[in-house]
N, C-alpha and C. Protein backbone atom coordinates (compact mmCIF):
# COMPACT_ATOMS: atom_id res chain seq x y z
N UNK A 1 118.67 104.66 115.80
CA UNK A 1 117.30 105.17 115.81
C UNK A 1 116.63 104.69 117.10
N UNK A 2 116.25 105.67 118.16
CA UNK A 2 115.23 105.15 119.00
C UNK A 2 113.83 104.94 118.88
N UNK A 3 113.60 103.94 119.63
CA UNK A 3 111.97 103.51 119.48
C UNK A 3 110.87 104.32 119.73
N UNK A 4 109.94 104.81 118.82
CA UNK A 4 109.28 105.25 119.02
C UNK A 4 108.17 104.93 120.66
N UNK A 5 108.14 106.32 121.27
CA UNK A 5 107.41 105.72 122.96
C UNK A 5 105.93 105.66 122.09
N UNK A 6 105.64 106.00 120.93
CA UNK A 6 103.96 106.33 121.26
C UNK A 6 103.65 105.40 120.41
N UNK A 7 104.16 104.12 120.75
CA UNK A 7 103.30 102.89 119.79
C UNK A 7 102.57 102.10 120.77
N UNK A 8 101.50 101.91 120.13
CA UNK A 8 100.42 101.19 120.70
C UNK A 8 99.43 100.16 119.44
N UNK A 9 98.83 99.82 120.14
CA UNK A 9 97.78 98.64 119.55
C UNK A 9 96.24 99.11 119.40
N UNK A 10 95.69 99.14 118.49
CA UNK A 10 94.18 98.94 118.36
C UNK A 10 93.78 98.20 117.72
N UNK A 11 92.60 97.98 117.90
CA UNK A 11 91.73 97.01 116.93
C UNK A 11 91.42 97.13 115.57
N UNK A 12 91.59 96.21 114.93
CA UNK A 12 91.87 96.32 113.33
C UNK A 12 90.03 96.40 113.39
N UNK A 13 89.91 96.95 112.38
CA UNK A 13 88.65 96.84 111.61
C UNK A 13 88.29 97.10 109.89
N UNK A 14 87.30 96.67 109.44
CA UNK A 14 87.04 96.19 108.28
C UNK A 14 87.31 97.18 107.39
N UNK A 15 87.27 98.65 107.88
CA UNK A 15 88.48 99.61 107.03
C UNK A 15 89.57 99.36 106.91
N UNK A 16 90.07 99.06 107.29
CA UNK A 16 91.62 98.64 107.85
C UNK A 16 92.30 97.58 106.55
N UNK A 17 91.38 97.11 105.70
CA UNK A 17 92.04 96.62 104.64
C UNK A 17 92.48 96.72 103.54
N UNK A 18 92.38 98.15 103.33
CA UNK A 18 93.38 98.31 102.27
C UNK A 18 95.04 98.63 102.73
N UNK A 19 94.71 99.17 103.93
CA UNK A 19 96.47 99.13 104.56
C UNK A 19 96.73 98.11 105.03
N UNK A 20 95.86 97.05 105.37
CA UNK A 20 96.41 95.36 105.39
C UNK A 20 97.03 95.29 104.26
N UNK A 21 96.86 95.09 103.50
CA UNK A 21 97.16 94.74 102.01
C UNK A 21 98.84 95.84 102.07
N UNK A 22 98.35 97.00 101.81
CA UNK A 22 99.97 97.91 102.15
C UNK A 22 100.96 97.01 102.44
N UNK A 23 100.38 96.41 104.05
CA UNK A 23 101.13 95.69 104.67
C UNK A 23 101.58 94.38 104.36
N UNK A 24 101.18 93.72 103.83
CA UNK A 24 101.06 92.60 102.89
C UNK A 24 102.14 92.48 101.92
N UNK A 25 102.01 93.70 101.01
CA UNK A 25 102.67 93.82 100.19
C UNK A 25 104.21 94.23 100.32
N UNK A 26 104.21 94.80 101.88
CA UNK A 26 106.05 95.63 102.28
C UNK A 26 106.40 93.94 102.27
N UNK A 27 105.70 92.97 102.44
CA UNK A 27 106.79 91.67 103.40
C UNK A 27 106.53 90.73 101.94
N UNK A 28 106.17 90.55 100.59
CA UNK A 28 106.35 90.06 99.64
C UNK A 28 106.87 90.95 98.34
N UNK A 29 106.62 91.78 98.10
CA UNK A 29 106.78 92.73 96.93
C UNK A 29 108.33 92.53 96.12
N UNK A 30 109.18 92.19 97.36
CA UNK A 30 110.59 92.10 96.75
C UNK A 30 110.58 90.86 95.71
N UNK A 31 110.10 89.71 96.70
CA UNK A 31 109.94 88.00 95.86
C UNK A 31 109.41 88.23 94.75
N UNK A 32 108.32 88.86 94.94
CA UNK A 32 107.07 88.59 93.58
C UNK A 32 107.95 89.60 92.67
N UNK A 33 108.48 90.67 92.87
CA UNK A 33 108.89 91.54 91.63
C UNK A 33 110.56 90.67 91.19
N UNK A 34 110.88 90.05 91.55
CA UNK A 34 112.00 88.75 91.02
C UNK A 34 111.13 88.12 90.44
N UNK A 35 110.65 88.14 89.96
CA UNK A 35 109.22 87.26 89.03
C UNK A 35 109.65 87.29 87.66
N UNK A 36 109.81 88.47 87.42
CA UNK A 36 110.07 89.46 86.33
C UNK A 36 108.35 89.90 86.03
N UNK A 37 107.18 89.28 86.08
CA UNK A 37 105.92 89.63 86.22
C UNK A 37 106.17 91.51 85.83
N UNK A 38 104.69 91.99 85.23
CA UNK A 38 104.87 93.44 85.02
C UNK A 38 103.78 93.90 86.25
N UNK A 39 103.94 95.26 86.20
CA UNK A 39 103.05 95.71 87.85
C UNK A 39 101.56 94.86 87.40
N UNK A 40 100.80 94.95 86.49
CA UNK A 40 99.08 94.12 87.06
C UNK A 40 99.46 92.87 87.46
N UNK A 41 100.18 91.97 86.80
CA UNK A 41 100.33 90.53 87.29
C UNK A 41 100.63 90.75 88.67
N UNK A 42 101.36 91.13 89.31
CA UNK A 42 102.02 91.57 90.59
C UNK A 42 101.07 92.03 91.40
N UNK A 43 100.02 92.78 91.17
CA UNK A 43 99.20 93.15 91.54
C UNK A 43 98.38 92.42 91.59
N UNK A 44 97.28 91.33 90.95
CA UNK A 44 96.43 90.48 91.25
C UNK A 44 97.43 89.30 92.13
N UNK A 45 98.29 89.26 91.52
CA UNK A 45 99.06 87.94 92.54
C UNK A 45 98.81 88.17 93.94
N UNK A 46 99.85 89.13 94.14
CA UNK A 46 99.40 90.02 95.26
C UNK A 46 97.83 90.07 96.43
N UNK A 47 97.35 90.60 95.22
CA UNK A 47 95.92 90.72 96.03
C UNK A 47 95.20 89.19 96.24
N UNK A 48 95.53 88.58 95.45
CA UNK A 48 94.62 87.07 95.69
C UNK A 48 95.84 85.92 96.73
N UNK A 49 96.91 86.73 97.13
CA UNK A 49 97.30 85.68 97.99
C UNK A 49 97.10 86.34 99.15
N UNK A 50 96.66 87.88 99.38
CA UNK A 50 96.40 88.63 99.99
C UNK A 50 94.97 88.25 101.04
N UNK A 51 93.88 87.67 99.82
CA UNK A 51 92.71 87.11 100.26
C UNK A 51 93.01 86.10 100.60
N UNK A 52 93.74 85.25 100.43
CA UNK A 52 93.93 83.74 100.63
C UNK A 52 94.47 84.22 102.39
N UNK A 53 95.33 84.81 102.47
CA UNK A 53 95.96 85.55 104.00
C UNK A 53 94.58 85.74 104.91
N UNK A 54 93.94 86.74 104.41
CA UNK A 54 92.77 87.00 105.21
C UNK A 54 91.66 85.72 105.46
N UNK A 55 91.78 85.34 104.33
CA UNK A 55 90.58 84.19 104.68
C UNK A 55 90.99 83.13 105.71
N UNK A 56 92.21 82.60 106.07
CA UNK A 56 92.87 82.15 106.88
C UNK A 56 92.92 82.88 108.44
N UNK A 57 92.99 83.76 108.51
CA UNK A 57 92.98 84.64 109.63
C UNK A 57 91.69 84.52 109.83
N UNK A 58 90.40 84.73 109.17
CA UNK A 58 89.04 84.62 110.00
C UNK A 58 88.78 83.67 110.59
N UNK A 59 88.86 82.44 110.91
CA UNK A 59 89.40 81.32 111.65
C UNK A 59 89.51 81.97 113.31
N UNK A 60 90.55 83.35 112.91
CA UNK A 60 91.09 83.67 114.20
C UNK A 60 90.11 84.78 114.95
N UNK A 61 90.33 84.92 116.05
CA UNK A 61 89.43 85.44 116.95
C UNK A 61 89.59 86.94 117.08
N UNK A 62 88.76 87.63 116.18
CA UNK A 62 88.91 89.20 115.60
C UNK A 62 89.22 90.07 117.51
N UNK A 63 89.73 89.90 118.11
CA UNK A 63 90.00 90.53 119.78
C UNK A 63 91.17 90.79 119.62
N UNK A 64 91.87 89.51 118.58
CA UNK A 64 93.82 89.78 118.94
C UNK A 64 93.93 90.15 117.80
N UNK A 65 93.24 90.80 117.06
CA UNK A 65 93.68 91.36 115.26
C UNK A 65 93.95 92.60 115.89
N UNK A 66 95.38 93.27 115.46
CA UNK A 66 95.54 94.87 116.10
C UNK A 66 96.01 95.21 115.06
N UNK A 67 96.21 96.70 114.82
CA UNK A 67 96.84 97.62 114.04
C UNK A 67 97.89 98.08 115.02
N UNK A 68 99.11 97.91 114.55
CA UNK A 68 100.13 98.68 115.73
C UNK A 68 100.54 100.44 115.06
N UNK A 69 100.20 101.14 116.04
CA UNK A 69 99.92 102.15 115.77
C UNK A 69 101.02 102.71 116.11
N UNK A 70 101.88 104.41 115.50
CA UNK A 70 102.72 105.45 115.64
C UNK A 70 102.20 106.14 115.61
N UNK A 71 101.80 107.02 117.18
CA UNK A 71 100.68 108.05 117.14
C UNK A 71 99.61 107.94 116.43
N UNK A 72 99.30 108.65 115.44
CA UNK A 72 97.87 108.34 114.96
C UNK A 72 98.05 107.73 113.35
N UNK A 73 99.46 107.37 113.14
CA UNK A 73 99.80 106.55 112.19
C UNK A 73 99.84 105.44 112.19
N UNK A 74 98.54 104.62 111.26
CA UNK A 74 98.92 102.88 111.01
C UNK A 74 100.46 101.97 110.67
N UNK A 75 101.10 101.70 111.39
CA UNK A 75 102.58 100.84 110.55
C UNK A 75 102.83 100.01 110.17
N UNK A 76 101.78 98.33 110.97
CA UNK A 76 102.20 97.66 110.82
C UNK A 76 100.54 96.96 111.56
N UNK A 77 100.85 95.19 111.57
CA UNK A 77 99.94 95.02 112.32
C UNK A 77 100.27 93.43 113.23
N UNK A 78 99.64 92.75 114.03
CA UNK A 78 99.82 92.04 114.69
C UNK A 78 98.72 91.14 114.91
N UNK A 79 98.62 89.85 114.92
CA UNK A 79 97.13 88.92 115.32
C UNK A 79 97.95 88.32 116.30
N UNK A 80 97.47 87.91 117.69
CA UNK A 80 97.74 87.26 118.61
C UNK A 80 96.40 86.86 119.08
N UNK A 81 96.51 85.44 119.30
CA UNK A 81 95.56 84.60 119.84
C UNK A 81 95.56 84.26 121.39
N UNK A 82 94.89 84.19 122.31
CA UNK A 82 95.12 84.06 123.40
C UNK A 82 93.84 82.85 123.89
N UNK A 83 94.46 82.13 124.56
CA UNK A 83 94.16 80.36 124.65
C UNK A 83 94.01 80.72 126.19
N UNK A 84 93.84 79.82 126.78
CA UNK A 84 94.03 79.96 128.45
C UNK A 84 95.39 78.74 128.55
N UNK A 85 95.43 78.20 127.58
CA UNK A 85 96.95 77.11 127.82
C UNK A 85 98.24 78.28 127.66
N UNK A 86 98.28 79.17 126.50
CA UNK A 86 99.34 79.47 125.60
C UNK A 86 98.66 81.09 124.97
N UNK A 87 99.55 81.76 124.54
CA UNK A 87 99.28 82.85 123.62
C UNK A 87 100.08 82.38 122.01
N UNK A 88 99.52 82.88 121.15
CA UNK A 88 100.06 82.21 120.08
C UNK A 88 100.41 83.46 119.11
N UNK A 89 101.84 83.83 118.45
CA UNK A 89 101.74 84.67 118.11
C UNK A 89 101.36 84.27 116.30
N UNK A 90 100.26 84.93 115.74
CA UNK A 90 99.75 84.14 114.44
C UNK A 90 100.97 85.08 112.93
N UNK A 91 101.03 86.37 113.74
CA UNK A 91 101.27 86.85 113.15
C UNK A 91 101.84 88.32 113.51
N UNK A 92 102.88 89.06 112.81
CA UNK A 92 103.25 90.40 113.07
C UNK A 92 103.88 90.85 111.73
N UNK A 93 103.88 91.64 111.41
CA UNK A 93 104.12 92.62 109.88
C UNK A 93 104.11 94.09 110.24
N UNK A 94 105.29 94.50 109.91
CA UNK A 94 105.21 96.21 110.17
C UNK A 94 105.56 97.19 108.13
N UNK A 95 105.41 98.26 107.85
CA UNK A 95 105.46 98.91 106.74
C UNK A 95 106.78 99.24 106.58
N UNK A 96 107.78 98.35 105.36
CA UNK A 96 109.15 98.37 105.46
C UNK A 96 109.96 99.52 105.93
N UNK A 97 109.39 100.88 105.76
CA UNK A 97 110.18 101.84 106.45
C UNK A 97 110.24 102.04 107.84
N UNK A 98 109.77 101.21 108.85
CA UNK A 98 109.79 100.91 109.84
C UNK A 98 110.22 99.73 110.73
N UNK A 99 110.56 99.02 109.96
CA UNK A 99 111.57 97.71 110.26
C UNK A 99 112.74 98.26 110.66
N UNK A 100 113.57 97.50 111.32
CA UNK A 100 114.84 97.14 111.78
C UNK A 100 114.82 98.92 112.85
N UNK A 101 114.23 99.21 113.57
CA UNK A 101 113.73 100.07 114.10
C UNK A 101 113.21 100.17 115.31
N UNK A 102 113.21 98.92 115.88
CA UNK A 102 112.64 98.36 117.53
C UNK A 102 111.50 98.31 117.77
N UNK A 103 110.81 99.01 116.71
CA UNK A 103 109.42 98.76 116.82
C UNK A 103 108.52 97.30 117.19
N UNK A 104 109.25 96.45 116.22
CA UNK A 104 108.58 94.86 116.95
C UNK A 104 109.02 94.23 117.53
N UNK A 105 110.15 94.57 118.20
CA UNK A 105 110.72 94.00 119.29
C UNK A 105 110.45 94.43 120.95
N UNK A 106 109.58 95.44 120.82
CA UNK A 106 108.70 96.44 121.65
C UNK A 106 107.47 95.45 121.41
N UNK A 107 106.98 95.46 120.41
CA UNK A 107 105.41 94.99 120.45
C UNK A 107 105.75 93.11 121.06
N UNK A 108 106.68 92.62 120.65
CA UNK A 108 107.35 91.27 121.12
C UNK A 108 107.39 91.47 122.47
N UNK A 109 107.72 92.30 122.95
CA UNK A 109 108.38 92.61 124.40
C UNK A 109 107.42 92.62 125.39
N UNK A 110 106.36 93.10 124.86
CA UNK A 110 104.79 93.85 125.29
C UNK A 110 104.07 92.36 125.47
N UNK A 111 104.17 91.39 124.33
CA UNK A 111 103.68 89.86 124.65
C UNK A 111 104.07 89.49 125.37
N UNK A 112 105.31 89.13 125.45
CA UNK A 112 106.20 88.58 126.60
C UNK A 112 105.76 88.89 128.00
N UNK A 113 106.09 89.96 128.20
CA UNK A 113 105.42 90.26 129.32
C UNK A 113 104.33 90.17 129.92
N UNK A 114 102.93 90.00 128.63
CA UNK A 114 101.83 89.55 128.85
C UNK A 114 101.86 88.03 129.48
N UNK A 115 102.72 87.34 128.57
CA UNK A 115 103.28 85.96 128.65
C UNK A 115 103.44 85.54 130.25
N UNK A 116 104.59 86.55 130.48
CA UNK A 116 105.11 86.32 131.80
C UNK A 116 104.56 86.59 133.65
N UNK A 117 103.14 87.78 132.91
CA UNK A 117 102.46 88.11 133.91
C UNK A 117 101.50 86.87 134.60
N UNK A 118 100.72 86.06 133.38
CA UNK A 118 99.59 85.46 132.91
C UNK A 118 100.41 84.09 133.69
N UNK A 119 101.61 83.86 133.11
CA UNK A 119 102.48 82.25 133.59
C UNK A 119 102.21 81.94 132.52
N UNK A 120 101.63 82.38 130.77
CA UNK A 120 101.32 81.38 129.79
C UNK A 120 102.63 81.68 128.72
N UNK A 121 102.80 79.86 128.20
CA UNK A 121 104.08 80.20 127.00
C UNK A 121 103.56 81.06 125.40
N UNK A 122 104.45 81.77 125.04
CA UNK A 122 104.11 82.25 123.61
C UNK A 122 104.68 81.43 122.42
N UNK A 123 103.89 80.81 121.70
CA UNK A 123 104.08 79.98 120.89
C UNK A 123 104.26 80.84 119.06
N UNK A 124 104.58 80.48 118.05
CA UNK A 124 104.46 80.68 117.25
C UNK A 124 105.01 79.82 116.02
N UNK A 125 104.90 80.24 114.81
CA UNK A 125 105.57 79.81 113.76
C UNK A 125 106.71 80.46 112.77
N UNK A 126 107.78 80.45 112.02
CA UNK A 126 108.67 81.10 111.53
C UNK A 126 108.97 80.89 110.40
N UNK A 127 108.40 81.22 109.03
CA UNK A 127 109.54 80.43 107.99
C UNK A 127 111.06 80.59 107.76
N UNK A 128 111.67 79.40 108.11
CA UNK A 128 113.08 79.33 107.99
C UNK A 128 114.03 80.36 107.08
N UNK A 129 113.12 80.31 106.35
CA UNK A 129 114.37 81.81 105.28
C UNK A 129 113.57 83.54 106.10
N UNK A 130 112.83 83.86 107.16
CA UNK A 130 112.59 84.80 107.63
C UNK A 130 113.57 85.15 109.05
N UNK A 131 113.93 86.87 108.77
CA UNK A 131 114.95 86.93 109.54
C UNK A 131 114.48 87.37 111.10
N UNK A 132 113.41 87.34 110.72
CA UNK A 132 112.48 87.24 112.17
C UNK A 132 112.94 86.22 112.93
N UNK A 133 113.41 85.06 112.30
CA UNK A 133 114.00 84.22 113.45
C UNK A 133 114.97 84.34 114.30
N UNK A 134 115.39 85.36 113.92
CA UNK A 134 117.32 85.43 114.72
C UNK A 134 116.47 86.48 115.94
N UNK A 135 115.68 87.25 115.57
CA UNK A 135 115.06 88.26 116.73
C UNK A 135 113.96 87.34 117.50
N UNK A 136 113.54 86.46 116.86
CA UNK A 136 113.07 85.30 118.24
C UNK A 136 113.96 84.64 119.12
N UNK A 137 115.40 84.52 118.26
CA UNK A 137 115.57 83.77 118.97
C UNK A 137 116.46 84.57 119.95
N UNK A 138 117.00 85.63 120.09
CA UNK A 138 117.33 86.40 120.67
C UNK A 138 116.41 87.13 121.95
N UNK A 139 115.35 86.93 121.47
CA UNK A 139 114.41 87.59 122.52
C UNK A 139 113.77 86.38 123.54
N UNK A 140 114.50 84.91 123.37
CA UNK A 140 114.46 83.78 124.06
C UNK A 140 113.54 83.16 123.62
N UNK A 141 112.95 83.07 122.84
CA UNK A 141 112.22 82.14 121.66
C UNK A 141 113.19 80.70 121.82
N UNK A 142 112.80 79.16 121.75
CA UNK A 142 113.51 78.50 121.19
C UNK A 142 112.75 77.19 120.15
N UNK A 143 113.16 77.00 119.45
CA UNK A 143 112.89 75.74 118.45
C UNK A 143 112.33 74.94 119.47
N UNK A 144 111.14 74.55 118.52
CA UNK A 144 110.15 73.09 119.28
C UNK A 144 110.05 71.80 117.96
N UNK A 145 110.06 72.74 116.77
CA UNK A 145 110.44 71.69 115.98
C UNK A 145 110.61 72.01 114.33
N UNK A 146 111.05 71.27 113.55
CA UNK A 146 111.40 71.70 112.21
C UNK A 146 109.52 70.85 111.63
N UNK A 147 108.81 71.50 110.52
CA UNK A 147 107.78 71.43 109.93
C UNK A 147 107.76 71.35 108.60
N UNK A 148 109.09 71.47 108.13
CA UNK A 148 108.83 71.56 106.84
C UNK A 148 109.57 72.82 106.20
N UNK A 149 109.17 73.80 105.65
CA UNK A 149 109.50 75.42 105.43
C UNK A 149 109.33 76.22 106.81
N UNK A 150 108.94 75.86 107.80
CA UNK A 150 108.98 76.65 109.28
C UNK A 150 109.73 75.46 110.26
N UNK A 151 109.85 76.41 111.04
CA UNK A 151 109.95 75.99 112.60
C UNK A 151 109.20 76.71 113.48
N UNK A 152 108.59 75.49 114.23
CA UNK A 152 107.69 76.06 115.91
C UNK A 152 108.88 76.68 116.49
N UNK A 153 108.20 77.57 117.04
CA UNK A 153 108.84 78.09 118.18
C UNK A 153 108.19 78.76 119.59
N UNK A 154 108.83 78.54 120.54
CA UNK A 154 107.94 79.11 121.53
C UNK A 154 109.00 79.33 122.95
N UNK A 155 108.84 80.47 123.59
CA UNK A 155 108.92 80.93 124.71
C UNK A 155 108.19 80.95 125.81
N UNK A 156 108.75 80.84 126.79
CA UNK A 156 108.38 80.34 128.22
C UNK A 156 108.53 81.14 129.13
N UNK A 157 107.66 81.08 130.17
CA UNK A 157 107.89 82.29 131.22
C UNK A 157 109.01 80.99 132.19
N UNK A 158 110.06 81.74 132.81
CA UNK A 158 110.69 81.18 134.13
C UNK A 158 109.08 80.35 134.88
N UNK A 159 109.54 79.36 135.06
CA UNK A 159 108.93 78.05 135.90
C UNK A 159 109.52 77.43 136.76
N UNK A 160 109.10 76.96 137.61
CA UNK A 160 109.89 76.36 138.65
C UNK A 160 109.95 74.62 138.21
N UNK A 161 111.08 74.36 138.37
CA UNK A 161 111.90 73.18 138.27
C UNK A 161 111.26 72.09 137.63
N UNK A 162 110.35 71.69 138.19
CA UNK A 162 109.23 70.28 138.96
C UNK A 162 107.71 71.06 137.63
N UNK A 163 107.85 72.14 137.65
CA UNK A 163 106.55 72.54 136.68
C UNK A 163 106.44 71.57 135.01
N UNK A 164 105.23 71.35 134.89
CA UNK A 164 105.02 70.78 133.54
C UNK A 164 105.64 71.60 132.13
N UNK A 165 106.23 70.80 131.73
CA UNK A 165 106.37 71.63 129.92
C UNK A 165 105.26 71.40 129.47
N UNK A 166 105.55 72.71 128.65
CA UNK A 166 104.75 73.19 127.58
C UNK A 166 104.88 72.53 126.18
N UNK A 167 105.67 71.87 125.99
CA UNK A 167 106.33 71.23 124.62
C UNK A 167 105.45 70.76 124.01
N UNK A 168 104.29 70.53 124.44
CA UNK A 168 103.40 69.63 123.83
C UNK A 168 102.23 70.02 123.34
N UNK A 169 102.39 71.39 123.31
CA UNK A 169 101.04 72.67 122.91
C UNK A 169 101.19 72.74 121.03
N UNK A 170 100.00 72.49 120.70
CA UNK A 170 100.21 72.46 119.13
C UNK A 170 99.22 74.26 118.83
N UNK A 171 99.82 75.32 118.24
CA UNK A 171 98.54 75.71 118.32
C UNK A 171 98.01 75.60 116.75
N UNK A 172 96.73 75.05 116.39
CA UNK A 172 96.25 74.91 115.61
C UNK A 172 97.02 73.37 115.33
């Protein structure tokens, strides 16, 4: 499958949350329905860890909240924070029929390069059982440290020799 050329980014806005939630739900729905739970339980679970998600994100600086867009179709979405030390990626989620599809490895690619224009490292977080990690680490992502249920991770633009690390950037 080739990558769609007409994906792009806009700004999420306060409509935008009931297909947050959509989205929400493609990247848990499998766990929670191993529950054995019947659809309402699943459904408030859902929605109140859903709020617990969002309420955490307002913290973050509504500029890097995007909707990643397929033509004039919502798919998925992305929060990136941008620091003047570091870019931090907080977050990326696409609508399961669009996974494994190049789609976020394009929108990854698109940071990076932001990354690499700017001279700033892209930092983020991973939980260890997410297979998002093997595509970080492939896309030159490397381990900064084990946390518990995640690992930091973060990528670096080429630096010259003698330049300071970044190793020491916490974000948040």
């Amino acid at each position: 499958m080739s990558v769609p050329t007409s994906i792009v980014l806009r700004p999420a806005v306060p409509e935008d949350e009931e297909f947050l939630f959509k989205v929400y739900v493609g990247t848990r729905l499998d766990e929670v329905a191993a529950w054995g739970w019947d659809k309402a339980q699943q459904e408030m679970f859902l929605r109140l860890q859903f709020k617990a998600q969002q309420f955490h994100y307002d913290d973050f600086d509504d500029s890097g909240k995007s909707i990643i867009m397929d033509d004039d179709r919502p798919i998925g979405r992305v929060i990136i924070n941008r620091y003047t030390e570091y870019l931090h990626l907080a977050d990326i989620a696409l609508l399961p029929e669009y996974r494994n599809s190049g789609i976020g490895t394009k929108v990854l690619n698109d940071l990076l390069a932001e990354g690499k224009q700017k001279g700033l490292p892209v930092l983020l977080e991973v939980a260890k059982t997410n297979r998002a990690g093997q595509l970080y680490k492939r896309l030159g992502f490397e381990i900064t440290s084990d946390i518990g249920m995640h690992f930091k991770m973060e990528w670096r633009p080429e630096v010259a020799p003698d330049s300071e690390s970044f190793r020491n950037i916490d974000p948040e």
